[in-house]
Protein backbone atom coordinates (compact mmCIF):
# COMPACT_ATOMS: atom_id res chain seq x y z
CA UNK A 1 -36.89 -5.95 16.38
CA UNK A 2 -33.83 -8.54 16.68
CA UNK A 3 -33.86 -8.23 12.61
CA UNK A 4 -33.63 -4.91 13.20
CA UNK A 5 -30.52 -4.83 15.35
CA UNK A 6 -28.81 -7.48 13.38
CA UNK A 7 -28.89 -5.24 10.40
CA UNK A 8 -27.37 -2.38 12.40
CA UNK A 9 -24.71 -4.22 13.23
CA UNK A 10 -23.75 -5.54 10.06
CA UNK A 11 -23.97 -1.90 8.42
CA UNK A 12 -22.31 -0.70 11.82
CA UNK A 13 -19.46 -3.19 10.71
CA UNK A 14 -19.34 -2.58 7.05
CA UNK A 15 -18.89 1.21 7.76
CA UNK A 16 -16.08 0.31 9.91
CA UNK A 17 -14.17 -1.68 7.59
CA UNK A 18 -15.11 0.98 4.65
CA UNK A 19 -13.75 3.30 6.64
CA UNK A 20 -10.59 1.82 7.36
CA UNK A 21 -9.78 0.95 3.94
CA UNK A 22 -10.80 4.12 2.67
CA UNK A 23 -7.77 5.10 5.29
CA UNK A 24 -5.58 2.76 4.24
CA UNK A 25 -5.86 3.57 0.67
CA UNK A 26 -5.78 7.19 1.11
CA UNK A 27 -3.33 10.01 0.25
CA UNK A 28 -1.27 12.09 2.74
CA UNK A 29 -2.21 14.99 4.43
CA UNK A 30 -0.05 17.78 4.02
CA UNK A 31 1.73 18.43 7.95
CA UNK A 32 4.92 20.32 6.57
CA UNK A 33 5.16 21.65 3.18
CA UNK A 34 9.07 22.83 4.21
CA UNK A 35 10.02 19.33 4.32
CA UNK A 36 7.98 17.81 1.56
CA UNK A 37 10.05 20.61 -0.13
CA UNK A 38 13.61 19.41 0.58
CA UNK A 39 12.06 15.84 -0.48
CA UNK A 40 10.84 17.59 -3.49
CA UNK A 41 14.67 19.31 -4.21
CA UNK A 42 16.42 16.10 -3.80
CA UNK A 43 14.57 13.94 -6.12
CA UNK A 44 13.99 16.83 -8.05
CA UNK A 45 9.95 16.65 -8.40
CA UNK A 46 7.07 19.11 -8.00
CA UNK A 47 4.50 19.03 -5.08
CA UNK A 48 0.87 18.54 -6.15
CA UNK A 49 -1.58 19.72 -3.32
CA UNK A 50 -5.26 18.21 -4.10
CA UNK A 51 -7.57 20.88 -1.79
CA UNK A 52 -10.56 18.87 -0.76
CA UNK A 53 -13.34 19.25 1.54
CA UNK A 54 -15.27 16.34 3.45
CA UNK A 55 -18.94 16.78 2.62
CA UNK A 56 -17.20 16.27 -1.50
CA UNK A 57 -18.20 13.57 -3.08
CA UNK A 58 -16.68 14.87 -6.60
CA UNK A 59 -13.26 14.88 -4.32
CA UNK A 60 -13.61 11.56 -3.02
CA UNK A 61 -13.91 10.76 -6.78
CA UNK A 62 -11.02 12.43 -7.64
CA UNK A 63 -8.80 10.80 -4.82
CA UNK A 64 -9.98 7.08 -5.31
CA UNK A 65 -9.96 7.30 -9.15
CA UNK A 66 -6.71 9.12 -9.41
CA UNK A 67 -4.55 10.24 -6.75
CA UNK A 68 -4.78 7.45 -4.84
CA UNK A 69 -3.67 5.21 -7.70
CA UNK A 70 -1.09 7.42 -8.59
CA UNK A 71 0.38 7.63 -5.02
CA UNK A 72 0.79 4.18 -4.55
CA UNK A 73 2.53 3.62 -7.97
CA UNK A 74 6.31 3.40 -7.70
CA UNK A 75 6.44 5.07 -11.19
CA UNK A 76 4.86 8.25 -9.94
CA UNK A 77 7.34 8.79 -7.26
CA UNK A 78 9.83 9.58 -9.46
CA UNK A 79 7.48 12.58 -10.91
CA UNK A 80 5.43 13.63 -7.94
CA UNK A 81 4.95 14.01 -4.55
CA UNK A 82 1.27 14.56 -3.49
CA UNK A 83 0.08 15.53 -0.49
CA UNK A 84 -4.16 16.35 0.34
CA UNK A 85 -4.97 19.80 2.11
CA UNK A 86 -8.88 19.97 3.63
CA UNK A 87 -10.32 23.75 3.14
CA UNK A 88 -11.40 25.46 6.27
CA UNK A 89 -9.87 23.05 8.23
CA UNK A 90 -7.80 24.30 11.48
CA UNK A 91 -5.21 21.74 11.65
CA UNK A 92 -1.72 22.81 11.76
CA UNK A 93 0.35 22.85 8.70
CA UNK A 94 3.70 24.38 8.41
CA UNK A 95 3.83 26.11 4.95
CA UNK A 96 6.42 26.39 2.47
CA UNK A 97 8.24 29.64 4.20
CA UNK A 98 8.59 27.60 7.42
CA UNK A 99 5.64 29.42 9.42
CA UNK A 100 3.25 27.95 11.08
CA UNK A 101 -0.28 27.96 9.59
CA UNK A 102 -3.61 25.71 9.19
CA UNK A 103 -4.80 24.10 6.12
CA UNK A 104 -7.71 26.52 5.53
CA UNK A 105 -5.28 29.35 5.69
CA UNK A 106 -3.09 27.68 3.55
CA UNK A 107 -5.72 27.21 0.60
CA UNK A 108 -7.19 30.91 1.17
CA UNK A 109 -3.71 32.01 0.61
CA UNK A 110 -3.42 30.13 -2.78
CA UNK A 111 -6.75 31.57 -3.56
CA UNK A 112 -8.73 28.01 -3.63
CA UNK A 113 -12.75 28.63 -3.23
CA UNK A 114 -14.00 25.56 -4.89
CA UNK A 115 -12.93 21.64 -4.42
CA UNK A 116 -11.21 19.72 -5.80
CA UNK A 117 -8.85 21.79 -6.76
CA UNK A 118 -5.15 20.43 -7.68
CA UNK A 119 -2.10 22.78 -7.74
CA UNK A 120 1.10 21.94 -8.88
CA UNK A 121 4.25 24.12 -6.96
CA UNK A 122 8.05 24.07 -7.28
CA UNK A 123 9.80 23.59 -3.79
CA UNK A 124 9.16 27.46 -2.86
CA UNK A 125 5.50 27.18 -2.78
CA UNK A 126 4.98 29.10 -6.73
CA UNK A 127 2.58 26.96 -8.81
CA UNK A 128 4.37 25.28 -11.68
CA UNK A 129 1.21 24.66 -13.61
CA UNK A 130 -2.38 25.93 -14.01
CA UNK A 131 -4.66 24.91 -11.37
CA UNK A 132 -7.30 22.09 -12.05
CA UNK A 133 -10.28 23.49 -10.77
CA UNK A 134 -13.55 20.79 -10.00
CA UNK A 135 -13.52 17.24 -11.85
CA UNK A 136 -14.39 18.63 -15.32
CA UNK A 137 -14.85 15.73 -17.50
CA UNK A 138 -14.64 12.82 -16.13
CA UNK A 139 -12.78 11.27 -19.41
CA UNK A 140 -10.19 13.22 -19.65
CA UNK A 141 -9.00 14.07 -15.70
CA UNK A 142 -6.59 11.94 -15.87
CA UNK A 143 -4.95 13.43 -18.66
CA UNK A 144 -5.10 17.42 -16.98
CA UNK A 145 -3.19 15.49 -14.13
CA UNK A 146 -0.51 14.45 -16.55
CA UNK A 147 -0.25 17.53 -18.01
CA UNK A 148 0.37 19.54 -14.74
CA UNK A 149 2.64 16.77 -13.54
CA UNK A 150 4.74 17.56 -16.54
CA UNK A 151 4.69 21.03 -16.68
CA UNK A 152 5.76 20.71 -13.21
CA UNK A 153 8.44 18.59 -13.76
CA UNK A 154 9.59 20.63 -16.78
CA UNK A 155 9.66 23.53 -14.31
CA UNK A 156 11.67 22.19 -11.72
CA UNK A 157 14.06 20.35 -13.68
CA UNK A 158 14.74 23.37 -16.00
CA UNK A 159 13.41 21.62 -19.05
């Protein structure tokens, strides 16, 4: 029985300190699209939105394999700003128009029924590229997130 409880704790702890680095490491939820939109004017970069939900494990893939990376590269701020919005979720979120909304509203409005799904926009909410809906191969994700990127860049830089 003492076994027993010695290995809960240990998992209890290892959860614990997964957990926080999983925070640390992660991306930023979206809270106010209107000023991640003057941010995204001035330095003259698109927004990409990665909608996720919790129970995903092919967006947890996405995030620690690639957007996480990418958001913590200095390079990539001179391209992107990315921000994470959870479907169905009821926290606030203030959209690109100014009003008030939640982040579930905010993906049904962009017409996003399956996770992960990465859109691109300009700074008035319009997508600059095609959507990336699910992970589809693995091999070449990386390069579909490029390719947005740039066609959002192109976009809002009049290229």
């Amino acid at each position: 029985m003492r076994l027993i409880a010695i290995w809960a704790l240990i998992l209890a702890w290892g959860l614990t300190l997964s957990g926080a680095a999983g925070a640390a490491s992660g991306l930023v939820h979206a809270k106010n699209f209107q000023t991640d939109a003057h941010a995204a004017v001035k330095r003259q970069v698109p927004i990409l939105v990665v909608f996720t939900s919790p129970a995903c494990s092919y967006c947890d893939r996405v995030k620690r394999e690639y957007l996480a990376p990418m958001h913590k590269d200095p390079a990539y701020r001179s391209r992107v700003i990315i921000r994470e919005v959870t479907m169905g979720a009821t926290t606030p979120l203030t959209g690109f128009d100014g009003v008030p909304t939640t982040e579930g509203a905010f993906a049904a409005a962009n017409k996003v029924f399956m996770v992960p799904t990465v859109m691109v926009f300009d700074a008035h909410g319009v997508a600059a590229s095609e959507a990336i809906v699910g992970l589809l191969i693995a091999d070449y994700y990386f390069g579909y997130l490029e390719a947005a990127i740039d066609e959002g860049v192109r976009k809002v830089r009049g290229n």
